[in-house]
C-alpha atoms as a PDB file:
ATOM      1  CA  UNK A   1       5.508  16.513 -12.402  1.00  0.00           C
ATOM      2  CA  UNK A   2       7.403  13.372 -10.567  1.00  0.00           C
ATOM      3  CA  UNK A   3       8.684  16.168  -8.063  1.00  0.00           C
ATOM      4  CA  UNK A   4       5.745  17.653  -7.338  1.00  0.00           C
ATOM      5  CA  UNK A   5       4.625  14.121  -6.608  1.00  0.00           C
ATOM      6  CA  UNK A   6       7.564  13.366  -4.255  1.00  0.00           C
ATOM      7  CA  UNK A   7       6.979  16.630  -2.516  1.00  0.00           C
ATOM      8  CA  UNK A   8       3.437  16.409  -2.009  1.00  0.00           C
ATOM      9  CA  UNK A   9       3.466  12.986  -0.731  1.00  0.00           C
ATOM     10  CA  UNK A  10       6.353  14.260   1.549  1.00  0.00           C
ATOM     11  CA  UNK A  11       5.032  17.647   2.558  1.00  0.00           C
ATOM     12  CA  UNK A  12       1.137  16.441   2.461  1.00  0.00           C
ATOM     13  CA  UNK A  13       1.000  14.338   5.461  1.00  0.00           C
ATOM     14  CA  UNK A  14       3.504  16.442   7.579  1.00  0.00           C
ATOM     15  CA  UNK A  15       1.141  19.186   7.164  1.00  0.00           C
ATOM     16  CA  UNK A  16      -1.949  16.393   8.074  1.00  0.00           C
ATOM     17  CA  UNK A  17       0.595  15.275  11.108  1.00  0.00           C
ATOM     18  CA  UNK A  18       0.727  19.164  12.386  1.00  0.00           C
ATOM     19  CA  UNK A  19      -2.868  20.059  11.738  1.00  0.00           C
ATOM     20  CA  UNK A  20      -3.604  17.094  14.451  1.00  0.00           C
ATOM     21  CA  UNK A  21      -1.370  18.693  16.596  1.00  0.00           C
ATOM     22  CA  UNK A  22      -3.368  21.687  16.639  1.00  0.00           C
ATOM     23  CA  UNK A  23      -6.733  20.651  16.195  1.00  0.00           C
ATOM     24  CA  UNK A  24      -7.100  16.985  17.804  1.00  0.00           C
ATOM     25  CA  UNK A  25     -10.327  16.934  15.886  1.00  0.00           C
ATOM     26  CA  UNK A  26      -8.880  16.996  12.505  1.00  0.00           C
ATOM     27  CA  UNK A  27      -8.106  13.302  13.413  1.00  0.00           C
ATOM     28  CA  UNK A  28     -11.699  12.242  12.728  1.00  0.00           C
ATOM     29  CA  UNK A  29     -12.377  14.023   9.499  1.00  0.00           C
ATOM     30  CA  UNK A  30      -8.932  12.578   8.257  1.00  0.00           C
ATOM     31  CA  UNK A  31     -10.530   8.960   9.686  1.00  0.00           C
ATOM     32  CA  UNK A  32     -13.826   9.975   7.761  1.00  0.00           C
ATOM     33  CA  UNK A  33     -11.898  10.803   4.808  1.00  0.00           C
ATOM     34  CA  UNK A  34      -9.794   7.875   4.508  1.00  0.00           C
ATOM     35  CA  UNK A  35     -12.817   5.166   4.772  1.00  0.00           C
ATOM     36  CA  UNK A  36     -14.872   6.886   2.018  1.00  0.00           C
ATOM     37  CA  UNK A  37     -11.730   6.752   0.139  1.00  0.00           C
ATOM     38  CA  UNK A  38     -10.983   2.884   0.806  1.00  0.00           C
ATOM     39  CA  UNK A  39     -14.991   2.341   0.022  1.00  0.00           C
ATOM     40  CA  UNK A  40     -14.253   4.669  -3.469  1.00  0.00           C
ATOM     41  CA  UNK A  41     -11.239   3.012  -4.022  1.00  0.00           C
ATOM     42  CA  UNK A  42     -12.253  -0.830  -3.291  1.00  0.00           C
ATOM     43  CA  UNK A  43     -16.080  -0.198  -5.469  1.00  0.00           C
ATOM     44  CA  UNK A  44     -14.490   1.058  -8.146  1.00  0.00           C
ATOM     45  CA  UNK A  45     -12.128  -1.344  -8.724  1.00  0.00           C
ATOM     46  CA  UNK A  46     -15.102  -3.795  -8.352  1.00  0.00           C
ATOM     47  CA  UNK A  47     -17.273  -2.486 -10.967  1.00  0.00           C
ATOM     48  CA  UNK A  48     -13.783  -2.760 -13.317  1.00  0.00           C
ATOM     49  CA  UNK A  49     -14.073  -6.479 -12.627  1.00  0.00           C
ATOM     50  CA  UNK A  50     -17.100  -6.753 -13.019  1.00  0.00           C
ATOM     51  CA  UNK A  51     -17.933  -5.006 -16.064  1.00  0.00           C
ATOM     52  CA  UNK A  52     -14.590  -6.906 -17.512  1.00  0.00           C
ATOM     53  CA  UNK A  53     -16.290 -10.452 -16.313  1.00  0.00           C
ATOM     54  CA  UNK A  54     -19.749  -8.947 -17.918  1.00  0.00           C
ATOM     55  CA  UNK A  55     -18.318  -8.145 -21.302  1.00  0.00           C
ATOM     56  CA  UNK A  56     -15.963 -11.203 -21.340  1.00  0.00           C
ATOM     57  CA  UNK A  57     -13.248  -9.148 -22.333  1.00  0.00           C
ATOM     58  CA  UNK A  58      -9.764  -9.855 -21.786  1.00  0.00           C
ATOM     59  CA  UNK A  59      -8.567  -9.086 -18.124  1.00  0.00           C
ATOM     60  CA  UNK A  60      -4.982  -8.273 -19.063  1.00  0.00           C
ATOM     61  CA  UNK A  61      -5.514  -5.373 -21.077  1.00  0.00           C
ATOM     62  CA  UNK A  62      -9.072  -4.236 -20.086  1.00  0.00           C
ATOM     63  CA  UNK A  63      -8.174  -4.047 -16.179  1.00  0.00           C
ATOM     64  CA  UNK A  64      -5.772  -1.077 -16.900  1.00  0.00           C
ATOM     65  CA  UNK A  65      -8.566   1.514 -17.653  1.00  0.00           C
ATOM     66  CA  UNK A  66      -9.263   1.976 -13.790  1.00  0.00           C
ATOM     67  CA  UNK A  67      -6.624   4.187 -13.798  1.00  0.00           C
ATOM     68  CA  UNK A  68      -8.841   6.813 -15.954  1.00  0.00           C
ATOM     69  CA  UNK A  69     -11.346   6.570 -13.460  1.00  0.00           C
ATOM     70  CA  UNK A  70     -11.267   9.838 -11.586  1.00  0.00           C
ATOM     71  CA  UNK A  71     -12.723   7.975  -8.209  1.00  0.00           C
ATOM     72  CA  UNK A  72     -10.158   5.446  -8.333  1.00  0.00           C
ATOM     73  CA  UNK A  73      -7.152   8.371  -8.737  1.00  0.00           C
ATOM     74  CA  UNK A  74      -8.590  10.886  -6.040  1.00  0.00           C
ATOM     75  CA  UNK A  75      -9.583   7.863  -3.722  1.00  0.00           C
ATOM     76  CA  UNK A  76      -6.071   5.911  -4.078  1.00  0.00           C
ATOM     77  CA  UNK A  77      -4.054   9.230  -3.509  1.00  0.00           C
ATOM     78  CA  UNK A  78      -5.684  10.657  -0.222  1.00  0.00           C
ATOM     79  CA  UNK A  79      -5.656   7.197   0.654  1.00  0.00           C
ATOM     80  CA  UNK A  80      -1.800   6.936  -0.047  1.00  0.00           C
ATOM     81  CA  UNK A  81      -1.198  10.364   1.894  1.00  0.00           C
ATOM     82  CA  UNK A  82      -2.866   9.138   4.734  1.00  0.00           C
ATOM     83  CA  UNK A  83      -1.412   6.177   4.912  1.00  0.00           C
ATOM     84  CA  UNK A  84       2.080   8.406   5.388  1.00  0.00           C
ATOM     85  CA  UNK A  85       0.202  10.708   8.213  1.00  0.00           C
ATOM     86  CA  UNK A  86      -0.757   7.458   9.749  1.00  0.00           C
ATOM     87  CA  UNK A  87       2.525   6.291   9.990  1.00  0.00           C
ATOM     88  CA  UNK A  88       4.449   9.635  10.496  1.00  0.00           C
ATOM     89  CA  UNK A  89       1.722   9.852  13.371  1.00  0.00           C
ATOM     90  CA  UNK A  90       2.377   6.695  14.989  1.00  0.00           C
ATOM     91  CA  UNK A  91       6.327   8.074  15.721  1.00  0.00           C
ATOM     92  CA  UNK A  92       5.827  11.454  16.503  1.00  0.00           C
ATOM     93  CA  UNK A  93       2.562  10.703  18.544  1.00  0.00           C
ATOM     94  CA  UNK A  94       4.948  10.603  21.948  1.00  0.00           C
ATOM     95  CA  UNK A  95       6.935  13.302  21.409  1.00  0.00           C
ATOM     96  CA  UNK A  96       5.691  16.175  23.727  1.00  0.00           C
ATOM     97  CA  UNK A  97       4.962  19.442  22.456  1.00  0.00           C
ATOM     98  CA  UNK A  98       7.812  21.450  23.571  1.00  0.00           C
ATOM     99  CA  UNK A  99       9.541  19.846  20.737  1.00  0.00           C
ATOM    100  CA  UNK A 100       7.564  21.705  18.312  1.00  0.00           C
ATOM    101  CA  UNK A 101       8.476  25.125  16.661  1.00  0.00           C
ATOM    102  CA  UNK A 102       6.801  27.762  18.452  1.00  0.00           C
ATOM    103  CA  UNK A 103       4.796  28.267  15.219  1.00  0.00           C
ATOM    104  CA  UNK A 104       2.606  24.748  16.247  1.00  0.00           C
ATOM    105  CA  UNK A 105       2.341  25.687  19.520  1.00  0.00           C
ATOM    106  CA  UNK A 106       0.961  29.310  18.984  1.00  0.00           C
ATOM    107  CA  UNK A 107      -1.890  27.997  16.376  1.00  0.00           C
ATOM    108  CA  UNK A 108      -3.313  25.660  19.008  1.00  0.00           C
ATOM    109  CA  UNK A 109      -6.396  27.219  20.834  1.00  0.00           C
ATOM    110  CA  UNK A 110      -6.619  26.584  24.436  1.00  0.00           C
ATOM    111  CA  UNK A 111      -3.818  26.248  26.821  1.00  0.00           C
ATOM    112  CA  UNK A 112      -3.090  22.821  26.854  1.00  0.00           C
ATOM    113  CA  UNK A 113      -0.292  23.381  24.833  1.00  0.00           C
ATOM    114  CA  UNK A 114       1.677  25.885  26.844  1.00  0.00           C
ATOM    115  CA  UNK A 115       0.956  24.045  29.847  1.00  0.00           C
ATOM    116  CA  UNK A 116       2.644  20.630  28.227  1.00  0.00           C
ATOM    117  CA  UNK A 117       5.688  22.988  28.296  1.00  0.00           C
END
């Protein structure tokens, strides 16, 4: 399980970082993505607070069932992934396309692409 971790959190955003590459508009539903996530991931920890300070239970051992909360898990893993395509973005966002494998450049539609080469 801890490699297929490692591997998806490697292999995950590369695949986010080359589907931008081809489809420039895959940038905005990845943006799109990543806020409802940060809003998923921010209320439910929230309501964990607050139903803790509700109930007057004890913080230091009641705070831990978040992480059974399916929102909180799916929210705080995209959000982790693209956190990596943002930054794996950010360094490869200069590099011109005639680096790419011809794979990339062949799944684009349009010819911007061959024309950059």
């Amino acid at each position: 399980m801890l490699w297929l971790i490692i591997a998806g959190s490697i292999v995950g955003p590369w695949l986010m970082v080359l589907l931008r590459r081809c489809r420039p508009q895959a940038a905005l539903v990845f943006d799109w993505l990543a806020l409802a996530a940060l809003y998923g991931f921010g209320l439910s920890s929230a309501a964990a607070v607050y139903t803790i300070r509700v109930n007057h239970t004890v913080m230091m051992t009641e705070v831990h069932r978040i992480f059974y909360d399916p929102v909180f898990l799916a929210s705080a893993a995209y959000f982790g992934l693209y956190v990596l395509y943002a930054a794996w973005w950010s360094l490869t966002a200069a590099v011109p396309m005639r680096y790419f494998p011809d794979a990339v450049v062949k799944l684009t539609f349009g010819r911007k692409a061959e024309k950059e080469r």
